[in-house]
PDB file of N, CA and C in Angstrom:
ATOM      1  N   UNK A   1       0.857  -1.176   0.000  1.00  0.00           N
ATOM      2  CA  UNK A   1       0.000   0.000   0.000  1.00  0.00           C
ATOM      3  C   UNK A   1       0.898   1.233   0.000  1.00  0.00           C
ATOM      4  N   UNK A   2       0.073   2.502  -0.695  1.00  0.00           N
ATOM      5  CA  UNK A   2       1.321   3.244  -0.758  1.00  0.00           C
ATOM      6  C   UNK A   2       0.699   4.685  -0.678  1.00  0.00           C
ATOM      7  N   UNK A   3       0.931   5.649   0.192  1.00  0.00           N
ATOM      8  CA  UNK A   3      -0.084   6.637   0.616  1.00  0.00           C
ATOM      9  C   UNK A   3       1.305   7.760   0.651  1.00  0.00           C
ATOM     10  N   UNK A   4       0.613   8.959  -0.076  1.00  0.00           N
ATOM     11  CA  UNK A   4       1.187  10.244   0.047  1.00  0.00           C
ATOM     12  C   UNK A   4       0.844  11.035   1.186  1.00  0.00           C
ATOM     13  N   UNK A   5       1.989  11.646   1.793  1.00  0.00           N
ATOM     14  CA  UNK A   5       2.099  12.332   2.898  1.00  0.00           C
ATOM     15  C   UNK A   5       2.744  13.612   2.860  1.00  0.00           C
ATOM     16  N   UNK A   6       1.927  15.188   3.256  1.00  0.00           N
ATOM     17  CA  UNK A   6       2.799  16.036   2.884  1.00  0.00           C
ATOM     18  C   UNK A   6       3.555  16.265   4.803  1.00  0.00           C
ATOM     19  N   UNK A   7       4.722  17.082   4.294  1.00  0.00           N
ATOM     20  CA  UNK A   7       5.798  17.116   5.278  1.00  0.00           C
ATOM     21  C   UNK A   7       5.407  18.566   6.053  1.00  0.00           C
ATOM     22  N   UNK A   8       4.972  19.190   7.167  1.00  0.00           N
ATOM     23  CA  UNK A   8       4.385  20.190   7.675  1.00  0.00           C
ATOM     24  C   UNK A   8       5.739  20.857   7.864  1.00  0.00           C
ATOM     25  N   UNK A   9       6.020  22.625   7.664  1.00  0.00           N
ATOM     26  CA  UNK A   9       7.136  23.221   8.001  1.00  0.00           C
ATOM     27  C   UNK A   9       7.889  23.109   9.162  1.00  0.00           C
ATOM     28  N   UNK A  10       7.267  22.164  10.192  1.00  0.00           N
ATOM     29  CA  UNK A  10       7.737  21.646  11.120  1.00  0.00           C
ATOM     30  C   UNK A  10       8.661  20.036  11.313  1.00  0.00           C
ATOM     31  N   UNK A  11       8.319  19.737  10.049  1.00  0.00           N
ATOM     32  CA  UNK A  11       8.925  18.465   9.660  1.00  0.00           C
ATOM     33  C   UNK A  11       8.185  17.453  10.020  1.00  0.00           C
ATOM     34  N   UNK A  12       6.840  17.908  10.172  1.00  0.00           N
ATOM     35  CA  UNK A  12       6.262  16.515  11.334  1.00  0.00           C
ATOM     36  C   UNK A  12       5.143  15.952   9.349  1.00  0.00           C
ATOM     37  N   UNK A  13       4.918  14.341   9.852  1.00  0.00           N
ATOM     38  CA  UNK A  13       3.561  14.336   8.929  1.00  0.00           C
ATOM     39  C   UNK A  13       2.501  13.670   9.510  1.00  0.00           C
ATOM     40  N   UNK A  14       1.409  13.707   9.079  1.00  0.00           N
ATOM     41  CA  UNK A  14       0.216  13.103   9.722  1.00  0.00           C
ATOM     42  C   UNK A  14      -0.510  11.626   8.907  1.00  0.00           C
ATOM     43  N   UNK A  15      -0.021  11.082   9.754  1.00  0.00           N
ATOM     44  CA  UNK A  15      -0.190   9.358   9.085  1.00  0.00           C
ATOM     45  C   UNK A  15      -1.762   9.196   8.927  1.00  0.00           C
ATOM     46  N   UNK A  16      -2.536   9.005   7.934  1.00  0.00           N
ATOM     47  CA  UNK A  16      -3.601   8.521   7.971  1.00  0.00           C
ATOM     48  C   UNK A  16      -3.996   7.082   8.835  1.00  0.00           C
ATOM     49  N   UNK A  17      -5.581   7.543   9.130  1.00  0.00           N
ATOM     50  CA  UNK A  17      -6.118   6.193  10.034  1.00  0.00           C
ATOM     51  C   UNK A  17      -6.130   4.799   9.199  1.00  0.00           C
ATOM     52  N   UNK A  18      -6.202   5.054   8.353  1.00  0.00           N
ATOM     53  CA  UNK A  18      -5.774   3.321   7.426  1.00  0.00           C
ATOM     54  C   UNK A  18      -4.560   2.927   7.519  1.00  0.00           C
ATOM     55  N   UNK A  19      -3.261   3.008   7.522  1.00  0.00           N
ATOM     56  CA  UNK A  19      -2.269   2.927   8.146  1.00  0.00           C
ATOM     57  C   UNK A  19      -2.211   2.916   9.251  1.00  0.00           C
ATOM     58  N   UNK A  20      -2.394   3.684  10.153  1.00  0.00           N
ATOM     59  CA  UNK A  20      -2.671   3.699  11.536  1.00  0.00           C
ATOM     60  C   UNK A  20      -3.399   2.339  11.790  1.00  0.00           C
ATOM     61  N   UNK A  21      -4.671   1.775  11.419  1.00  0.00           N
ATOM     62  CA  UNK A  21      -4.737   0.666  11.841  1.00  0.00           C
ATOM     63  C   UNK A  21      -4.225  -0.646  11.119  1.00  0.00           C
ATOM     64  N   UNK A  22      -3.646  -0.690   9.985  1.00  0.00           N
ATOM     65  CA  UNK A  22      -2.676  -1.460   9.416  1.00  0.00           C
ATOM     66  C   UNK A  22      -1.602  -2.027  10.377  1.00  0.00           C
ATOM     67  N   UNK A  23      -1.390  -1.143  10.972  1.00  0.00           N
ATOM     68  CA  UNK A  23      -0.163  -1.224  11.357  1.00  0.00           C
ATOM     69  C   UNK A  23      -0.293  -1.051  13.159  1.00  0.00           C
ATOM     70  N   UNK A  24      -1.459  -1.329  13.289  1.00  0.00           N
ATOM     71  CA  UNK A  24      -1.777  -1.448  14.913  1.00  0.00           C
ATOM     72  C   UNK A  24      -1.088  -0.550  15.724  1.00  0.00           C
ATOM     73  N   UNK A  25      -1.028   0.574  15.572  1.00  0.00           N
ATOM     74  CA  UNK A  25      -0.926   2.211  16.445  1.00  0.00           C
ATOM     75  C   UNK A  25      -1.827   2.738  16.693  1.00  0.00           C
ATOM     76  N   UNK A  26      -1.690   3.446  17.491  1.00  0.00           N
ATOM     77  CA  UNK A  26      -2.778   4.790  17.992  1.00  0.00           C
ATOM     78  C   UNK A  26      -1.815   5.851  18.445  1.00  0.00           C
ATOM     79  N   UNK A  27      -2.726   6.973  18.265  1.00  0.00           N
ATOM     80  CA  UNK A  27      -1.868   8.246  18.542  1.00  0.00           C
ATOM     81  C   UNK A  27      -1.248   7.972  20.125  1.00  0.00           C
ATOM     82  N   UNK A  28       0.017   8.517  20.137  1.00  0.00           N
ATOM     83  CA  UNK A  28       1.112   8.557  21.334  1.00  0.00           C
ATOM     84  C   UNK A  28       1.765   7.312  21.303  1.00  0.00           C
ATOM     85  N   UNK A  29       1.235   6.093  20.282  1.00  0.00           N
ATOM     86  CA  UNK A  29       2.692   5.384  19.871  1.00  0.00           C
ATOM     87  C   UNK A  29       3.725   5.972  19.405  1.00  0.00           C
ATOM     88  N   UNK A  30       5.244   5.236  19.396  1.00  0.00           N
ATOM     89  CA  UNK A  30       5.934   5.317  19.085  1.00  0.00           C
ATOM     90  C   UNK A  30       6.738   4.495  17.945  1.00  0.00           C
ATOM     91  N   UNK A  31       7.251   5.066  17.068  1.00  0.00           N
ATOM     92  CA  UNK A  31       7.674   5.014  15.836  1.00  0.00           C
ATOM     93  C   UNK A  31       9.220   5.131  14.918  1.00  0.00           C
ATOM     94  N   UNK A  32       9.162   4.219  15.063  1.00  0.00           N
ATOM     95  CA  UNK A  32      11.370   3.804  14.712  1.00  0.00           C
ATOM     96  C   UNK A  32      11.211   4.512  13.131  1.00  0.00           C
ATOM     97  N   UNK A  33      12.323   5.441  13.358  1.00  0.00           N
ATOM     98  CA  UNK A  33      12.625   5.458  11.345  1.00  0.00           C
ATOM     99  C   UNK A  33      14.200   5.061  11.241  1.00  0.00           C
ATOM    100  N   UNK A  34      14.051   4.602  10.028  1.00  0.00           N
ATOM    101  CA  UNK A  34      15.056   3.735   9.768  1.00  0.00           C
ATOM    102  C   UNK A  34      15.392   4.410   8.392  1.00  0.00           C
ATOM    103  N   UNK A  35      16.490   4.576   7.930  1.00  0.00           N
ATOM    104  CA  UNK A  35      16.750   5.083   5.965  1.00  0.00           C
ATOM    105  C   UNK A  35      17.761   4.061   6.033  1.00  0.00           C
ATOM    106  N   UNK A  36      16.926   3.325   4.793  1.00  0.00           N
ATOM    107  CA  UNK A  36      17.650   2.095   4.228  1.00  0.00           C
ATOM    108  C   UNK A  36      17.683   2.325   2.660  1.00  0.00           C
ATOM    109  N   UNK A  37      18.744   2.067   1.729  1.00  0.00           N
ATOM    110  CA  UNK A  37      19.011   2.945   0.278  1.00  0.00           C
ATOM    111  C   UNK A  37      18.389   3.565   0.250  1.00  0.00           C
ATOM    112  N   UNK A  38      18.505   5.210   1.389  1.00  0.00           N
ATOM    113  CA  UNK A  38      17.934   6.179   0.455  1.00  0.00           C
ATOM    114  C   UNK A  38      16.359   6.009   0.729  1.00  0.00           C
ATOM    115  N   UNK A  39      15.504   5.293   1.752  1.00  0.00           N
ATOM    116  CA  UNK A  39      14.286   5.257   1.962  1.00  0.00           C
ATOM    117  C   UNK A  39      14.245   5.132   3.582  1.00  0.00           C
ATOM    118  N   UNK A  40      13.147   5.872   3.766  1.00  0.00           N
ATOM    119  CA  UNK A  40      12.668   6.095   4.976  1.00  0.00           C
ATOM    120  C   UNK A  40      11.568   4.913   5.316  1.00  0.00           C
ATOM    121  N   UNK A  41      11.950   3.895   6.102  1.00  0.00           N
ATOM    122  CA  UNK A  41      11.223   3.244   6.592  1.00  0.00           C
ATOM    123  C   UNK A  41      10.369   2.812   8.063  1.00  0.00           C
ATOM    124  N   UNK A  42       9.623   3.071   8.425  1.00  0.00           N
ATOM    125  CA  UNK A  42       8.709   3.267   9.689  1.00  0.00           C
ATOM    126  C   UNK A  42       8.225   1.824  10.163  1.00  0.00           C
ATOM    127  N   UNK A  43       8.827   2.096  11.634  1.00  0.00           N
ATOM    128  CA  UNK A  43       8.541   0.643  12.317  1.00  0.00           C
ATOM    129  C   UNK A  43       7.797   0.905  13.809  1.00  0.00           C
ATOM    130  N   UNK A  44       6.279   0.521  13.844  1.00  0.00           N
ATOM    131  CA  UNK A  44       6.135   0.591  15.148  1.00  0.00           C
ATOM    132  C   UNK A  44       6.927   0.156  16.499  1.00  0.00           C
ATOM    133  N   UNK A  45       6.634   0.709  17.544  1.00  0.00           N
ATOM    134  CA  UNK A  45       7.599   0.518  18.702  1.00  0.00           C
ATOM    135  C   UNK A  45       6.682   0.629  20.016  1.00  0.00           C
ATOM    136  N   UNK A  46       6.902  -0.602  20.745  1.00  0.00           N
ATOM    137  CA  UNK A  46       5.716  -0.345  21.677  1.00  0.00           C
ATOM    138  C   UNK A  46       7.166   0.150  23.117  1.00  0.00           C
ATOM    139  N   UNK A  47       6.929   1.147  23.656  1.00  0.00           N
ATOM    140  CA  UNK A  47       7.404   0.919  24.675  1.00  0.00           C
ATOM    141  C   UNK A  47       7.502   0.446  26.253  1.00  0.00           C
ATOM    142  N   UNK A  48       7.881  -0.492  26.932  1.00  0.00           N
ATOM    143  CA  UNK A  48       7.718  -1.510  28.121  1.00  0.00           C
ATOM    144  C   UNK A  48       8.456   0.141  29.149  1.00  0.00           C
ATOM    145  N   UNK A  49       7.217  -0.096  30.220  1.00  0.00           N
ATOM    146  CA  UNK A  49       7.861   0.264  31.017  1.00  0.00           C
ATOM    147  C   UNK A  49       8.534  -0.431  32.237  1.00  0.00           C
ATOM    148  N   UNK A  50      10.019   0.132  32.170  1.00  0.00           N
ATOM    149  CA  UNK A  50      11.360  -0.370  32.789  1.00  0.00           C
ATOM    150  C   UNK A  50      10.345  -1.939  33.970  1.00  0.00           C
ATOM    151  N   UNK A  51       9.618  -1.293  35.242  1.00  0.00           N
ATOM    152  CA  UNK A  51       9.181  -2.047  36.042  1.00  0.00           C
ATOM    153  C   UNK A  51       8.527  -3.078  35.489  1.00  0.00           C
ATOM    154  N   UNK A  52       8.181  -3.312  34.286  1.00  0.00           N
ATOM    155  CA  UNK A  52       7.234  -4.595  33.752  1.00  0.00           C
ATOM    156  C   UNK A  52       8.106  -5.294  32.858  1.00  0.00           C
ATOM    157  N   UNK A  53       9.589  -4.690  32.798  1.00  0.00           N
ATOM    158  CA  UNK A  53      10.128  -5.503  31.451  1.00  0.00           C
ATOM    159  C   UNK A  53      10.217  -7.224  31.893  1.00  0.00           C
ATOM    160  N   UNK A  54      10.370  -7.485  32.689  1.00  0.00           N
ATOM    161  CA  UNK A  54      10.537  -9.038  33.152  1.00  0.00           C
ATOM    162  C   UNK A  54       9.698 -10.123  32.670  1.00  0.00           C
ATOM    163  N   UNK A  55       8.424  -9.452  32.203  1.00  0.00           N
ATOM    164  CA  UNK A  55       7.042 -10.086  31.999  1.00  0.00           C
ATOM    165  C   UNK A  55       7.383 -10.048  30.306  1.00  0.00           C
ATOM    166  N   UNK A  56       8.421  -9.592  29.410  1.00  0.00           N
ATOM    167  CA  UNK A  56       8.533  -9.777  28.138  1.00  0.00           C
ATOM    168  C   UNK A  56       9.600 -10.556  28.307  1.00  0.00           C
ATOM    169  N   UNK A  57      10.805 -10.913  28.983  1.00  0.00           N
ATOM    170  CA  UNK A  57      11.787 -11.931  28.749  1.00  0.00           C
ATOM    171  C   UNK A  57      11.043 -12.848  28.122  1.00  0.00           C
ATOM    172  N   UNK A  58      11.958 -13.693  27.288  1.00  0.00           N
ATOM    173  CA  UNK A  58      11.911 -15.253  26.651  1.00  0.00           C
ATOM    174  C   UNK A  58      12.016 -16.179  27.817  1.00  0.00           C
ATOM    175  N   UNK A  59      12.058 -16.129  28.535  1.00  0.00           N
ATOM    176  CA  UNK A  59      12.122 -16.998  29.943  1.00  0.00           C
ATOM    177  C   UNK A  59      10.472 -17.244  30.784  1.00  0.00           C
ATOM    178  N   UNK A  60      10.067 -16.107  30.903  1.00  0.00           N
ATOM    179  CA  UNK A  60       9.055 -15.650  31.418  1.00  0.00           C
ATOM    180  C   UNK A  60       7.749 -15.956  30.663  1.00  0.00           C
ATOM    181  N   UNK A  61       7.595 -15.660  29.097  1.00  0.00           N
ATOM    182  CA  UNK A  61       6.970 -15.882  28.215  1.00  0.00           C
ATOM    183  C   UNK A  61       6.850 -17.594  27.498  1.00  0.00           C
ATOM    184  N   UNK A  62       8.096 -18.200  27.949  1.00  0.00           N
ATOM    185  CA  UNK A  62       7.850 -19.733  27.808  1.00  0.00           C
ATOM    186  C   UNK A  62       6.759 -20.315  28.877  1.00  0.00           C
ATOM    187  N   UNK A  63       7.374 -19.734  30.264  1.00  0.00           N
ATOM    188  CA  UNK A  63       6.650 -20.286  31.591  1.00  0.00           C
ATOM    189  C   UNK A  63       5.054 -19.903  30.979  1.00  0.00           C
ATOM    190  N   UNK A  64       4.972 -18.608  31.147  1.00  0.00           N
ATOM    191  CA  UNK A  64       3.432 -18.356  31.082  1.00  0.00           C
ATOM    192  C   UNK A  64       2.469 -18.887  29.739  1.00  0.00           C
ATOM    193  N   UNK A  65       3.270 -19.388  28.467  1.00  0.00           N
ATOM    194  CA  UNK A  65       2.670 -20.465  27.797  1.00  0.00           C
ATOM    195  C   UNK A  65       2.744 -21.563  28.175  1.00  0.00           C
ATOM    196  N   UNK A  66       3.462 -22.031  28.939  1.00  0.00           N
ATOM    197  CA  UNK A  66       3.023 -23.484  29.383  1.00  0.00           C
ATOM    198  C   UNK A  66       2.178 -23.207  30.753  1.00  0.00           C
ATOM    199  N   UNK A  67       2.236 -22.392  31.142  1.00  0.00           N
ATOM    200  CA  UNK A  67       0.930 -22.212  32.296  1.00  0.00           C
ATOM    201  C   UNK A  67      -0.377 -22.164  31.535  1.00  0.00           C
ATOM    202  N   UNK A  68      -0.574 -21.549  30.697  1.00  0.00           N
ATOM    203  CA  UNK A  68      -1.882 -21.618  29.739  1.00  0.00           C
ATOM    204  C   UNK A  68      -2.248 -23.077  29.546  1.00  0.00           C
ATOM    205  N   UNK A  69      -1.158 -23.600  29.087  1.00  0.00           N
ATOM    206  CA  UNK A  69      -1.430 -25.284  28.298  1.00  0.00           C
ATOM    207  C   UNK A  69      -1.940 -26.040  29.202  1.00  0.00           C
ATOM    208  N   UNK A  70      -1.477 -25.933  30.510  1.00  0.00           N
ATOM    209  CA  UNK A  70      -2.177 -26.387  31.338  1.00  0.00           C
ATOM    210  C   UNK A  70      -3.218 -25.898  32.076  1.00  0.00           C
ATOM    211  N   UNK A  71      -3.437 -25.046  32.159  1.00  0.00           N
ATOM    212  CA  UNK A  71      -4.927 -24.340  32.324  1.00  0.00           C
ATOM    213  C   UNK A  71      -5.931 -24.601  31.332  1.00  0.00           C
ATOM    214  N   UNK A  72      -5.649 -24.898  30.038  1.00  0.00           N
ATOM    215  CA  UNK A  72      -6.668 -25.325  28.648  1.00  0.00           C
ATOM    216  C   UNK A  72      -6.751 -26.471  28.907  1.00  0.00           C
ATOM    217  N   UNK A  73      -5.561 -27.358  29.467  1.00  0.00           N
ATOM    218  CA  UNK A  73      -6.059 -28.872  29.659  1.00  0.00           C
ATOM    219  C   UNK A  73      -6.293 -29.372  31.255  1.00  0.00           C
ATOM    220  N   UNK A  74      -6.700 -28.238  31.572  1.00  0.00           N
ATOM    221  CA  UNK A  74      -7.225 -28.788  33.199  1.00  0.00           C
ATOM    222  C   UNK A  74      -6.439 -29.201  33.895  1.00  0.00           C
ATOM    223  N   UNK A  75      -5.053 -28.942  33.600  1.00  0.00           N
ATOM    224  CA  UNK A  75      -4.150 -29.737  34.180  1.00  0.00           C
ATOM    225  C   UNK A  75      -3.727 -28.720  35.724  1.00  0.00           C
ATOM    226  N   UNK A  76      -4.444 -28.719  36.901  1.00  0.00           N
ATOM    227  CA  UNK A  76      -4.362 -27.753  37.924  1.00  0.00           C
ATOM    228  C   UNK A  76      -4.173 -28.486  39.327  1.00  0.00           C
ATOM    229  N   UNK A  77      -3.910 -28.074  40.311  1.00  0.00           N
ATOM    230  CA  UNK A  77      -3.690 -28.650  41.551  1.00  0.00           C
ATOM    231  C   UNK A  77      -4.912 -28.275  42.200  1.00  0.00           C
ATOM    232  N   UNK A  78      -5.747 -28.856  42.970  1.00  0.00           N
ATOM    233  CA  UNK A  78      -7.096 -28.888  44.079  1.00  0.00           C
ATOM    234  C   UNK A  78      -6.608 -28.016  44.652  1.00  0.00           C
ATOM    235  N   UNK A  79      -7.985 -27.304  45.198  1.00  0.00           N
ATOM    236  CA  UNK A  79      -7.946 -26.330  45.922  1.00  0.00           C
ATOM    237  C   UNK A  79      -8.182 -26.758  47.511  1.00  0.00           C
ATOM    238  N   UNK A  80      -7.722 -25.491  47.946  1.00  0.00           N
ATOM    239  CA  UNK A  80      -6.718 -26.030  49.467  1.00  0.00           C
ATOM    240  C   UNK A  80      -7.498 -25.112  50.282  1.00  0.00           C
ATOM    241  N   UNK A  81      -8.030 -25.438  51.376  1.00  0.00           N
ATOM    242  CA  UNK A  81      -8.482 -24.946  52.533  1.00  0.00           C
ATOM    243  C   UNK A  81      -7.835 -24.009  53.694  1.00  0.00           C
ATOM    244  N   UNK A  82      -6.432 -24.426  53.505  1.00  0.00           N
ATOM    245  CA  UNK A  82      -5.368 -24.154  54.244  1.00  0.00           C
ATOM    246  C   UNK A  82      -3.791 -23.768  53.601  1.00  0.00           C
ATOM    247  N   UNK A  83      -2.927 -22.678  54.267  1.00  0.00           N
ATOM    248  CA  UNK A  83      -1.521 -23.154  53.374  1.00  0.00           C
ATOM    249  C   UNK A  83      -0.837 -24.510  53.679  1.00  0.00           C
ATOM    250  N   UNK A  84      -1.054 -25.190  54.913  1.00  0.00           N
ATOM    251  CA  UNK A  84      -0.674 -26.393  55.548  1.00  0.00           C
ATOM    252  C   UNK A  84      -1.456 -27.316  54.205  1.00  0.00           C
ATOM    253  N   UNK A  85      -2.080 -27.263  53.695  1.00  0.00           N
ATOM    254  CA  UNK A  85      -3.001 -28.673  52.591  1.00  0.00           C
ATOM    255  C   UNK A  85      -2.189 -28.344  51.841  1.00  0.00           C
ATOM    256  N   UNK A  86      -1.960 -27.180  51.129  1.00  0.00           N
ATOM    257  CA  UNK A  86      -0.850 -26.534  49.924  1.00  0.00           C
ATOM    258  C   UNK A  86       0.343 -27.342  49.790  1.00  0.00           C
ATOM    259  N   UNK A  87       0.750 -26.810  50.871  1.00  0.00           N
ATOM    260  CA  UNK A  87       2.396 -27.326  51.362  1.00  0.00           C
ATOM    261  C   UNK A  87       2.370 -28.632  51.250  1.00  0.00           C
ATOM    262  N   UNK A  88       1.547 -29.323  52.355  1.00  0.00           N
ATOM    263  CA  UNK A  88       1.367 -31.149  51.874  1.00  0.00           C
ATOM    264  C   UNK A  88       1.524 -31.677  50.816  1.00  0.00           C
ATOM    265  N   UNK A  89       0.654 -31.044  49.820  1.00  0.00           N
ATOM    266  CA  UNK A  89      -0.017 -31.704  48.598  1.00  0.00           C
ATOM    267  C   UNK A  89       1.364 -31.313  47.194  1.00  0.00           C
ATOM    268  N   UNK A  90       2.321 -29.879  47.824  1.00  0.00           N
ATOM    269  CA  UNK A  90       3.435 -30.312  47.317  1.00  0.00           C
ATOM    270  C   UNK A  90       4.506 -31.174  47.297  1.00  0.00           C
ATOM    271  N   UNK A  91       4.330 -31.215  48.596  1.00  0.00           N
ATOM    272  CA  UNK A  91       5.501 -32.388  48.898  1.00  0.00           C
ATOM    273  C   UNK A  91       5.575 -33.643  48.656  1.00  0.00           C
ATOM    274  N   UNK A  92       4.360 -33.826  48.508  1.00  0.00           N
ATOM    275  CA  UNK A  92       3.849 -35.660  47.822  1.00  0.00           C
ATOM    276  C   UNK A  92       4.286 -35.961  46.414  1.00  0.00           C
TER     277      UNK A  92
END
């Protein structure tokens, strides 16, 4: 797709909403430019804030898909009356 954009004396341009949702942004995203031969290329950018980055590791994101898999297949531990039943029912 290929959409003309004029450049405001401020240097800024205003991305149309068809692009905009192409490309899954909303205003106050952020937006990588890149010039590759001579072309300006635009890459959305979501930014993590610092305190939540842990929850995007590859470490973190394996665990919590296999926590799903087993939540889709029922695969869960009984529920416990007590932390003493908890604790038991790990140790077995």
């Amino acid at each position: 797709m290929s959409t003309v954009m004029k450049i405001s004396p401020q240097g800024q341009i205003r991305i149309p909403k068809k692009v905009l949702a192409e490309l899954n942004i909303v205003p106050g995203d952020y937006i990588e430019v890149d010039v590759e031969s001579g072309k300006a290329v635009l890459k959305p950018r979501k930014l993590i804030d610092p305190s939540q980055g842990w929850h995007w590791t590859r470490e973190w994101q394996i665990t919590e898909t296999e926590a799903d898999n087993e939540i889709a297949n029922e695969e869960l531990s009984p529920t416990f009356n007590t932390p003493e039943e908890g604790l038991k029912w790990l140790k077995e």
